[in-house]
N, C-alpha and C. Protein backbone atom coordinates (compact mmCIF):
# COMPACT_ATOMS: atom_id res chain seq x y z
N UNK A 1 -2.96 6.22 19.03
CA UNK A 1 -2.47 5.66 17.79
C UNK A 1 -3.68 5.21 16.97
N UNK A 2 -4.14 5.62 15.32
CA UNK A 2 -4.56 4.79 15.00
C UNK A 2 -4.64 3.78 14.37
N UNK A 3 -5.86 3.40 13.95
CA UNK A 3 -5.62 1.91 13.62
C UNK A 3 -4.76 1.22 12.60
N UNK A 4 -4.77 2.29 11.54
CA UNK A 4 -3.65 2.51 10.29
C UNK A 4 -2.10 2.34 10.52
N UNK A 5 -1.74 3.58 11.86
CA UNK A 5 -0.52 3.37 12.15
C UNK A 5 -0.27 1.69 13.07
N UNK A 6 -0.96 1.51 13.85
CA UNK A 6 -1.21 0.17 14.78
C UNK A 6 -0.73 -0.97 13.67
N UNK A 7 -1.37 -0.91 12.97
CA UNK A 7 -1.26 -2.02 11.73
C UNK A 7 0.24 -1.64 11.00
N UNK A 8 0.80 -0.46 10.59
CA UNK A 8 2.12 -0.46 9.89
C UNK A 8 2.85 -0.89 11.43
N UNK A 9 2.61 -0.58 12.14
CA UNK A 9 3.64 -0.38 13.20
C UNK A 9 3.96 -2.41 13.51
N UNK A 10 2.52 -3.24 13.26
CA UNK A 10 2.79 -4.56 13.56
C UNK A 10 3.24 -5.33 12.45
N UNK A 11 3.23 -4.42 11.44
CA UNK A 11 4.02 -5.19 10.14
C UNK A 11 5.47 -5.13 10.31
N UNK A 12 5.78 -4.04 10.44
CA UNK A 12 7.05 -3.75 11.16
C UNK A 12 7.70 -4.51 12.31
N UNK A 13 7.11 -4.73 12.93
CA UNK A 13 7.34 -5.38 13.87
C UNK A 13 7.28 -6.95 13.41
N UNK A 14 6.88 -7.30 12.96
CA UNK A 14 7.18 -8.79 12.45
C UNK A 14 7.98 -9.30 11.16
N UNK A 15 8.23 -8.26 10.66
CA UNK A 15 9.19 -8.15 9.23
C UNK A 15 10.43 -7.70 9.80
N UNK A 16 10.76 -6.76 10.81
CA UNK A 16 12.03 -6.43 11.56
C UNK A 16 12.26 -6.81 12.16
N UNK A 17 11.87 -7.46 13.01
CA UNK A 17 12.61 -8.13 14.49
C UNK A 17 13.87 -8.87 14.59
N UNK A 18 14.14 -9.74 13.28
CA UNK A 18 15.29 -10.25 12.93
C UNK A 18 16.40 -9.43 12.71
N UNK A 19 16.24 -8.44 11.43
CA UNK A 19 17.24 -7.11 10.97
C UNK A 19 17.62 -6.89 12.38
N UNK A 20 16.58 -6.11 13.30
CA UNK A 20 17.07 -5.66 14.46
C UNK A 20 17.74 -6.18 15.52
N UNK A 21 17.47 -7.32 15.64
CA UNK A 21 18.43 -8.45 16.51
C UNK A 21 19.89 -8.52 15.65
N UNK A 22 20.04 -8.77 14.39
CA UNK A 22 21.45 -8.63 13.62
C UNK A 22 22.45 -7.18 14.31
N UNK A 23 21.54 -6.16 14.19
CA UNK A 23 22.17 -5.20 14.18
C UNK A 23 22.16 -4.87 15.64
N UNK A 24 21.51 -5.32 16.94
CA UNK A 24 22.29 -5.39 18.44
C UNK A 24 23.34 -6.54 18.13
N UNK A 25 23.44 -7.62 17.67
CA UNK A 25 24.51 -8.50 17.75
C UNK A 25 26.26 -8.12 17.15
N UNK A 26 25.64 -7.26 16.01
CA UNK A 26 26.93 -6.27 15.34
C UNK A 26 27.41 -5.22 16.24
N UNK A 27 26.89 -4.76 17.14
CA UNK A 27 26.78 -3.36 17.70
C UNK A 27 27.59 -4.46 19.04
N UNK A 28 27.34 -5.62 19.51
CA UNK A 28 28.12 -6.32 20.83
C UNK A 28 29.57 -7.04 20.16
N UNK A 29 29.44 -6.91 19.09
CA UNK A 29 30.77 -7.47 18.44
C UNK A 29 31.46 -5.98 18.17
N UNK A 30 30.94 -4.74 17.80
CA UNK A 30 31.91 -4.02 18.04
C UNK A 30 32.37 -3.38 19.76
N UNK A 31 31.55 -3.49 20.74
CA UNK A 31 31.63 -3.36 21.96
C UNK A 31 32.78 -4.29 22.31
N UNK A 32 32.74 -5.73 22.25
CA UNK A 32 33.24 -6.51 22.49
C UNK A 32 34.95 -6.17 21.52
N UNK A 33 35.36 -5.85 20.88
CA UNK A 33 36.46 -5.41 20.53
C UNK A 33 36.97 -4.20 20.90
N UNK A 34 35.95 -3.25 21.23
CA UNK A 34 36.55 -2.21 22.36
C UNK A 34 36.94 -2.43 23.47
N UNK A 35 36.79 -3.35 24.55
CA UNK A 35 37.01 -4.10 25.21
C UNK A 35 38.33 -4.75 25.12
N UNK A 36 38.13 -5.43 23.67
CA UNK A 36 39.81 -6.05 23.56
C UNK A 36 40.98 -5.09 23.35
N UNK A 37 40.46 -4.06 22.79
CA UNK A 37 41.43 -2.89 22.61
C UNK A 37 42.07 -2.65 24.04
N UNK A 38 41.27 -2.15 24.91
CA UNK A 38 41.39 -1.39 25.81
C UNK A 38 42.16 -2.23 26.86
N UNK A 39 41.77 -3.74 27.21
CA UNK A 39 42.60 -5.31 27.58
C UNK A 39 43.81 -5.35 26.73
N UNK A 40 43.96 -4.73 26.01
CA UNK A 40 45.75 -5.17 24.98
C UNK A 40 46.17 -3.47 25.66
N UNK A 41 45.50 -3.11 25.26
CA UNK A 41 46.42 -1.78 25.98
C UNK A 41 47.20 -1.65 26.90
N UNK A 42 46.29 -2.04 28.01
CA UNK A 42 46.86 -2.41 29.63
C UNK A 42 47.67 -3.34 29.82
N UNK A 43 47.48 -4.27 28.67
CA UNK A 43 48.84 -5.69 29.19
C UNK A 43 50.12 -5.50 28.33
N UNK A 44 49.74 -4.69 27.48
CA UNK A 44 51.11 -4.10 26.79
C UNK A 44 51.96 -2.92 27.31
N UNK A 45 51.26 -2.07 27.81
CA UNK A 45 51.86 -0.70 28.41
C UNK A 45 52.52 -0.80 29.82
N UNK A 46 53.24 -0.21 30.09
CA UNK A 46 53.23 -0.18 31.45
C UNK A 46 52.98 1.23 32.07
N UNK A 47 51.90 1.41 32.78
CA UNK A 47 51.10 2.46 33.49
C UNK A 47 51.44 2.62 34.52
N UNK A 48 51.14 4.00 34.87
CA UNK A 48 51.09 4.42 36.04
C UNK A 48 49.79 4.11 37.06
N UNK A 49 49.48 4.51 37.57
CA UNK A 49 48.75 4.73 38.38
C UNK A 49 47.38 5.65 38.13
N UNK A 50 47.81 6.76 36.93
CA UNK A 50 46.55 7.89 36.63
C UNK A 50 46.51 6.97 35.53
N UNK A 51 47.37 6.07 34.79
CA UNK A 51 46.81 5.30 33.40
C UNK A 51 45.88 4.22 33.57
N UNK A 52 46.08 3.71 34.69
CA UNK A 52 45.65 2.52 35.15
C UNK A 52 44.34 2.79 35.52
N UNK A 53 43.87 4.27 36.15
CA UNK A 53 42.62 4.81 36.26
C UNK A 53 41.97 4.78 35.50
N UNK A 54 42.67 5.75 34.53
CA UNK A 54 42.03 6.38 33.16
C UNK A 54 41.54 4.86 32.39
N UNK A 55 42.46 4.32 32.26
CA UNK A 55 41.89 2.68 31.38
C UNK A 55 41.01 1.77 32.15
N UNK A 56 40.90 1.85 33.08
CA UNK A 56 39.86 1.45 34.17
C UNK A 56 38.18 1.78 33.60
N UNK A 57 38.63 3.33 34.28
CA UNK A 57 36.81 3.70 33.88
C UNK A 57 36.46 3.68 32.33
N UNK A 58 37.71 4.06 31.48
CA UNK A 58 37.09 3.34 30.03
C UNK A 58 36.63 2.02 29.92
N UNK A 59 37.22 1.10 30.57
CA UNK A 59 36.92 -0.19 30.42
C UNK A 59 35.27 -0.18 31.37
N UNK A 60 35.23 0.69 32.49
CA UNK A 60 34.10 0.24 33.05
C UNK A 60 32.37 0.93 32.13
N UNK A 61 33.10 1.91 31.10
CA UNK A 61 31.84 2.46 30.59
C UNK A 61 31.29 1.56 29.33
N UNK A 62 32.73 0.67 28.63
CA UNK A 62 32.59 -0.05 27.66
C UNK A 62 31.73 -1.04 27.93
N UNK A 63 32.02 -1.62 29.83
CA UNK A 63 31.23 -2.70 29.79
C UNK A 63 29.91 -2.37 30.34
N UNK A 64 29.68 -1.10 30.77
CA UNK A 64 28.08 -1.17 30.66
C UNK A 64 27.24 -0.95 29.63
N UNK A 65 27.89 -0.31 28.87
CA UNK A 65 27.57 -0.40 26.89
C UNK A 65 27.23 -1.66 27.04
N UNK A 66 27.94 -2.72 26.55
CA UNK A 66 28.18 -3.98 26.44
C UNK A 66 26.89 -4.49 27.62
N UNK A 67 26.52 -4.20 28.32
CA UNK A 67 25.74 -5.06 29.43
C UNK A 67 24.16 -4.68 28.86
N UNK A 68 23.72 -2.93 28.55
CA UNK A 68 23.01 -2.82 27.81
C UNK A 68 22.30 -3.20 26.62
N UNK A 69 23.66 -3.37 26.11
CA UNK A 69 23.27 -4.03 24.94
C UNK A 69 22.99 -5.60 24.72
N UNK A 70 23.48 -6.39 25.64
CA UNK A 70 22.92 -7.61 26.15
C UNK A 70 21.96 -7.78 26.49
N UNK A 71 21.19 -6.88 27.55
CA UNK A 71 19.97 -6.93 27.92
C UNK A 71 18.75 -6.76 26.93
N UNK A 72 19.38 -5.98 25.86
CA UNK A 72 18.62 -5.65 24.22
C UNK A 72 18.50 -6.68 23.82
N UNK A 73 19.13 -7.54 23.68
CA UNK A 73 19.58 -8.59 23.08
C UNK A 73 18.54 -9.67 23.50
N UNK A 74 18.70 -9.75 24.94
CA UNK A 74 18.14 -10.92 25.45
C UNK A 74 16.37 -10.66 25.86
N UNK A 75 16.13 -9.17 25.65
CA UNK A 75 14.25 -9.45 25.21
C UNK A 75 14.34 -9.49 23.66
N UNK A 76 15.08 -9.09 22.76
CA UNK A 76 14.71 -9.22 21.69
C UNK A 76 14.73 -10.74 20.93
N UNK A 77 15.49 -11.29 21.79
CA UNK A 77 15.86 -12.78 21.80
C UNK A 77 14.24 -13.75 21.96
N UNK A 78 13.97 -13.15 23.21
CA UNK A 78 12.63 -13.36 23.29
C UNK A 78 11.41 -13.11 22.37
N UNK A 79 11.33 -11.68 22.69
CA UNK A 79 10.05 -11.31 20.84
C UNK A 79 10.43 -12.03 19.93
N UNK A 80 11.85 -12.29 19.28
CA UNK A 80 12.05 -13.09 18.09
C UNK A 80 11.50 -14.72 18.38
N UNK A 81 11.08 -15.31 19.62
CA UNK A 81 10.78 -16.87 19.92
C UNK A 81 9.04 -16.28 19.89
N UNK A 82 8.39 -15.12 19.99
CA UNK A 82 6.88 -15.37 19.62
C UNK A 82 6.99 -14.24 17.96
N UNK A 83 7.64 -14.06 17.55
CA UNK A 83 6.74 -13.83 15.86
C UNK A 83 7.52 -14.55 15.07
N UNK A 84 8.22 -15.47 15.33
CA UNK A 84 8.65 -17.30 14.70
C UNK A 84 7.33 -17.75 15.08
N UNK A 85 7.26 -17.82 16.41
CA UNK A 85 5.59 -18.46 16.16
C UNK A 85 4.42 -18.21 15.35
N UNK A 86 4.04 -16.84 15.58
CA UNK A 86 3.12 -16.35 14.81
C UNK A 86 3.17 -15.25 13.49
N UNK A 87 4.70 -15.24 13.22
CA UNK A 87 4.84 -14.48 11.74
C UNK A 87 4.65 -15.71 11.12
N UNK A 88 3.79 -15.45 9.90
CA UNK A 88 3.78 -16.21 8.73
C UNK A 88 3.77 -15.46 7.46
N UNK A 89 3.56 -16.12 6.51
CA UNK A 89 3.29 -15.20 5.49
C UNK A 89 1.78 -14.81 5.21
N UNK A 90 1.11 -15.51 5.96
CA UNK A 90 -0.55 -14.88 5.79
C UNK A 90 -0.38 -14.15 6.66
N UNK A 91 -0.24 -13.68 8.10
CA UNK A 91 -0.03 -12.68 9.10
C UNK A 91 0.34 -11.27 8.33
N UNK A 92 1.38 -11.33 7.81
CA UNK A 92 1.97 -10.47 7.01
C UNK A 92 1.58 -9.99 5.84
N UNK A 93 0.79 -10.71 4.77
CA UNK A 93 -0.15 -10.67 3.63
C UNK A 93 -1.70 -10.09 4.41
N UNK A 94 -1.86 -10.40 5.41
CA UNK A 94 -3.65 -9.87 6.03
C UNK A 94 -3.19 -8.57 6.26
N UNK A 95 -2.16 -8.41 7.09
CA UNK A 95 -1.31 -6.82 7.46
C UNK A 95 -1.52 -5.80 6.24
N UNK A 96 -0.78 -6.29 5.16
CA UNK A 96 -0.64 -6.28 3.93
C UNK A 96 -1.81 -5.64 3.02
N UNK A 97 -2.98 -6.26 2.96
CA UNK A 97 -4.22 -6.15 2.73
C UNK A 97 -5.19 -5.51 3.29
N UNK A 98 -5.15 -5.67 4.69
CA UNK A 98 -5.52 -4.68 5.50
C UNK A 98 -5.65 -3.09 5.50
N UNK A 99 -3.93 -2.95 5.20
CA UNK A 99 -3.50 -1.17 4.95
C UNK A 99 -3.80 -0.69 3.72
N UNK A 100 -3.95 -1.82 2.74
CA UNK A 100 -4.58 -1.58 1.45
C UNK A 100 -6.14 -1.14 1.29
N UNK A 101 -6.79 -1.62 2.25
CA UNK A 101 -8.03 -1.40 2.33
C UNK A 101 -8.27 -0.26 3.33
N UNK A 102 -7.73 -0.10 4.07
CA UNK A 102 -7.62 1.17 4.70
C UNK A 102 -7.49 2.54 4.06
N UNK A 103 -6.53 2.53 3.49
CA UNK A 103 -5.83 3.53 2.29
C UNK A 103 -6.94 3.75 0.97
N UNK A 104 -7.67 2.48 0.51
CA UNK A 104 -8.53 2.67 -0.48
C UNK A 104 -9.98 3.76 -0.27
N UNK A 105 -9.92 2.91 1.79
CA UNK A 105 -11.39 3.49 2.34
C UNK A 105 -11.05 4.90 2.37
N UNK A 106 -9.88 5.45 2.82
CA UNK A 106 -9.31 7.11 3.29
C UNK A 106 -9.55 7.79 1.96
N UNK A 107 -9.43 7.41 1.04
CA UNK A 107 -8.87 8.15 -0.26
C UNK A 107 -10.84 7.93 -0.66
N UNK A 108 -12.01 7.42 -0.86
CA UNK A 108 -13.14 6.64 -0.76
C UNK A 108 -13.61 8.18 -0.27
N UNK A 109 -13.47 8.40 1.29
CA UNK A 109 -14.22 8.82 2.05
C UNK A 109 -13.60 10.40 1.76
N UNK A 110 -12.42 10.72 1.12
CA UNK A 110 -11.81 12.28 1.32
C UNK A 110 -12.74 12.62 -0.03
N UNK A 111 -12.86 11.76 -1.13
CA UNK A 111 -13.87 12.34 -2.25
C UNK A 111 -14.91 11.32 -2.55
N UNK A 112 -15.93 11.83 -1.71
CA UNK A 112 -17.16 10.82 -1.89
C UNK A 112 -17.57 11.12 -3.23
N UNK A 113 -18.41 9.74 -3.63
CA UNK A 113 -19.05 10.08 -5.00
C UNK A 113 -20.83 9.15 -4.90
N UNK A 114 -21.94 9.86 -5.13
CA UNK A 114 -23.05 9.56 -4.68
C UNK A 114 -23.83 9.27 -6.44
N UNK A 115 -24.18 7.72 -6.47
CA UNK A 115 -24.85 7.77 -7.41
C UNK A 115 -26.62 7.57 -7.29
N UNK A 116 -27.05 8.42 -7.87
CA UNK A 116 -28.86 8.20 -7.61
C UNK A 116 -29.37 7.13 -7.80
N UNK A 117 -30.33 6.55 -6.98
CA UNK A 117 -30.71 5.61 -7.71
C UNK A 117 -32.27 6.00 -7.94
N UNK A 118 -32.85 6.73 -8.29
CA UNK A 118 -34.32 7.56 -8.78
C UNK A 118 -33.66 8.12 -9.68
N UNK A 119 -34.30 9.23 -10.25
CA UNK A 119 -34.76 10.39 -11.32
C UNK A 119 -35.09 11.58 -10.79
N UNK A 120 -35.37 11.69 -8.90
CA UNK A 120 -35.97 12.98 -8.62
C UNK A 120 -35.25 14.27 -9.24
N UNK A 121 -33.58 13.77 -9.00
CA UNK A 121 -33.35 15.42 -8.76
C UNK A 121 -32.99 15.53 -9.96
N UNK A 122 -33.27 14.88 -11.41
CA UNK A 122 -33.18 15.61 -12.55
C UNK A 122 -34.66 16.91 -12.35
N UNK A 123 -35.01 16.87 -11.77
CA UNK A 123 -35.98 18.34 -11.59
C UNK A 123 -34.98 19.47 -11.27
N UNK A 124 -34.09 19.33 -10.50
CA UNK A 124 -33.61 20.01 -9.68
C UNK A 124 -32.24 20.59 -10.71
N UNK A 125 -31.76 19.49 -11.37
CA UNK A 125 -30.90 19.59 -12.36
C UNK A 125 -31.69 20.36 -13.33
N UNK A 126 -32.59 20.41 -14.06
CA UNK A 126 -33.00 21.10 -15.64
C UNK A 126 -33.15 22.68 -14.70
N UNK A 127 -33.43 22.88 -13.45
CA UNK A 127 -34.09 24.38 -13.07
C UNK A 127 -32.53 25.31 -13.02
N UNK A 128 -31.55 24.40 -13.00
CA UNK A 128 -30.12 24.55 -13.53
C UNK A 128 -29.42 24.90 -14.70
N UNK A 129 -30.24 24.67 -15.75
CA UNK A 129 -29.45 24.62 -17.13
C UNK A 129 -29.86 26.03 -17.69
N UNK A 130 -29.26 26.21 -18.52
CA UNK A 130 -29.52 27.35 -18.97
C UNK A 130 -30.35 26.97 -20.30
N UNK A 131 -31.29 28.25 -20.81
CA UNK A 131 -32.15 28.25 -21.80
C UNK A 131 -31.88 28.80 -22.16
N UNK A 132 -32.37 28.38 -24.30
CA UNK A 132 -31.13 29.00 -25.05
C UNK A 132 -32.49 29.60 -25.81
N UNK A 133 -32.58 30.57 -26.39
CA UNK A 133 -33.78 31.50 -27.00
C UNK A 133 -33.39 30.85 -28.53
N UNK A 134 -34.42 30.30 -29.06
CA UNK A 134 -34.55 29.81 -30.28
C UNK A 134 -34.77 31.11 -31.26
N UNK A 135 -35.90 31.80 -31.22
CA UNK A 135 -36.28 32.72 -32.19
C UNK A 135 -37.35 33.72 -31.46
N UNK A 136 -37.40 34.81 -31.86
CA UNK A 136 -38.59 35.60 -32.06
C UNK A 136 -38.82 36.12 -32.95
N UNK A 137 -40.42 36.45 -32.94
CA UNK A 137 -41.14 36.53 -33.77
C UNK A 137 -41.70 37.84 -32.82
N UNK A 138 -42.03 38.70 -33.93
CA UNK A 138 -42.26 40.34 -33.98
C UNK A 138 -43.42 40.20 -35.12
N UNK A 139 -44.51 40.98 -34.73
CA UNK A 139 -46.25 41.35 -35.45
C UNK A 139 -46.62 42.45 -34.52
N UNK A 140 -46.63 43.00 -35.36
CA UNK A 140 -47.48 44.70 -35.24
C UNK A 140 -46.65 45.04 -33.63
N UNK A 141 -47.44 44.52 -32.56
CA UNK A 141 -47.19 45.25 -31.05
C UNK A 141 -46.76 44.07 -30.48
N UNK A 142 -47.19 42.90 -31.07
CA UNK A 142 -46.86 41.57 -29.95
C UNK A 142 -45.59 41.13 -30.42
N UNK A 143 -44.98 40.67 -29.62
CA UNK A 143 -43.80 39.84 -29.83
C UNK A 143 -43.60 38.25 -28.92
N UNK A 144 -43.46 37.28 -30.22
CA UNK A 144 -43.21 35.91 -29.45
C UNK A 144 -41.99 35.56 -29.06
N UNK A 145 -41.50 34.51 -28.11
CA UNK A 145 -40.32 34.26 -28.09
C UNK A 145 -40.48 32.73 -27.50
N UNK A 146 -39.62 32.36 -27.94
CA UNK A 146 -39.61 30.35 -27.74
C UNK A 146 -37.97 30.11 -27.44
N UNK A 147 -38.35 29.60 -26.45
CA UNK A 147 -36.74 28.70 -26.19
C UNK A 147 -36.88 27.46 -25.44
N UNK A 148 -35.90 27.01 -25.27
CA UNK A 148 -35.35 25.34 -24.89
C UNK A 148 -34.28 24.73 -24.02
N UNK A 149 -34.48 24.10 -23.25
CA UNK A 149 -33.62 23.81 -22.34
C UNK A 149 -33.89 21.57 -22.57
N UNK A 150 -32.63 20.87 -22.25
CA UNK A 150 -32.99 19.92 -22.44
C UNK A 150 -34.31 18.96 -21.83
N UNK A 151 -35.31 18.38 -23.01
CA UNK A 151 -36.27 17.72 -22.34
C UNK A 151 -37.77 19.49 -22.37
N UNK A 152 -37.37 20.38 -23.06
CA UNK A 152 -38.70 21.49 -22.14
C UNK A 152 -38.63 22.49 -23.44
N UNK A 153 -39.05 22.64 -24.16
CA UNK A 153 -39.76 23.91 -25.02
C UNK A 153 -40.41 24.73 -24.90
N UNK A 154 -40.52 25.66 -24.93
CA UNK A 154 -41.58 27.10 -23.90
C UNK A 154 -41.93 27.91 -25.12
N UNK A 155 -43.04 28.59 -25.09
CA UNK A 155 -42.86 29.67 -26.08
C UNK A 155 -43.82 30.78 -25.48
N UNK A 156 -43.37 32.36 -25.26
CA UNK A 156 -43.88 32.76 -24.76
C UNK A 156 -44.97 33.75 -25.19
N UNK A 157 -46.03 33.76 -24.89
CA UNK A 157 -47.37 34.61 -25.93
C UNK A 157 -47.59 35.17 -24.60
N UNK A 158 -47.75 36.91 -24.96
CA UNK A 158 -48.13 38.12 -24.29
C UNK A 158 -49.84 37.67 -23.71
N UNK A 159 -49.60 38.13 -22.39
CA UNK A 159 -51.08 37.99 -21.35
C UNK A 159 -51.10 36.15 -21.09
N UNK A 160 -50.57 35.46 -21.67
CA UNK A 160 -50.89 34.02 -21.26
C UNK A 160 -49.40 33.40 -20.62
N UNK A 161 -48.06 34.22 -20.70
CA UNK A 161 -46.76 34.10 -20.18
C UNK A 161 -46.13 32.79 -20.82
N UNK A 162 -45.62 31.85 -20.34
CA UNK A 162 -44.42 30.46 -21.16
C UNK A 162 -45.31 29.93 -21.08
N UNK A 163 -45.48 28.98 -22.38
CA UNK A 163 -46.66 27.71 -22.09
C UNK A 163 -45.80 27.05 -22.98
N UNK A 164 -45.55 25.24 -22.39
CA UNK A 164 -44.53 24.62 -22.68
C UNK A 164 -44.82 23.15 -22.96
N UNK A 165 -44.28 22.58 -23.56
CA UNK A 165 -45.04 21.05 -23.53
C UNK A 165 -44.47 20.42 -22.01
């Protein structure tokens, strides 16, 4: 598990524990009326012998439902006596803040962004740009040509190649 999920999973866990105890206590109140159903049945009817079976092992599956769900009950009874202790609202706000900073770092680290703190690799940047030919100049056989890229002026004269400021 990591640490991301670890952390939703204990927010959860201290923001639910209550909901979830409600809803085993709803779930033994409807058990507990299946039960009464199945107790009015038998004292109202008069059965045979295969009815008396048959309503038997219903009654015996209802009450291990019912026993299950008690036993739910009674650790969750418990967890709910330690995050009364230690849920608060800062527990829950650090949780809170936590996954926020997590989420900021993930999203941080999937598109890094690197700022220089020199000038070197503007070298590296201008050998990048493109140069844009200003003009030439045409006389008899020679021909000049000058262009520019940002920061660099060149102009090029036959036998001596770019000479640039």
């Amino acid at each position: 598990m990591e640490a991301e999920e670890l952390l939703k999973y204990m927010l959860n866990f201290f923001q639910d524990i209550d909901k979830q105890l409600n809803n085993k206590n709803e779930e033994l109140k409807r058990i507990d009326m299946q039960q009464q159903d199945i107790l009015h049945y038998i004292e109202a009817r008069n059965l045979n012998a295969g009815g008396y079976a048959k309503a038997g092992k219903l009654l015996k599956d209802v009450r291990q439902e019912r026993r299950r769900i008690k036993n739910d009950i009674e650790q969750m009874e418990l967890i709910q006596v330690f995050t009364r202790k230690y849920n608060n609202k800062m527990i829950q706000g650090d949780l809170i803040q936590t996954l926020k900073g997590l989420s900021t770092i993930n999203k941080r680290q999937a598109e890094p962004k690197y700022i220089c703190r020199t000038n070197i690799l503007e070298k590296l940047e201008r050998r990048n740009e493109k140069w844009k030919l200003i003009f030439i100049i045409q006389k008899k056989n020679t021909t000049l040509f000058m262009r520019t890229r940002p920061g660099v002026t060149e102009m090029y004269i036959p036998g001596i190649k770019w000479v640039g400021e």
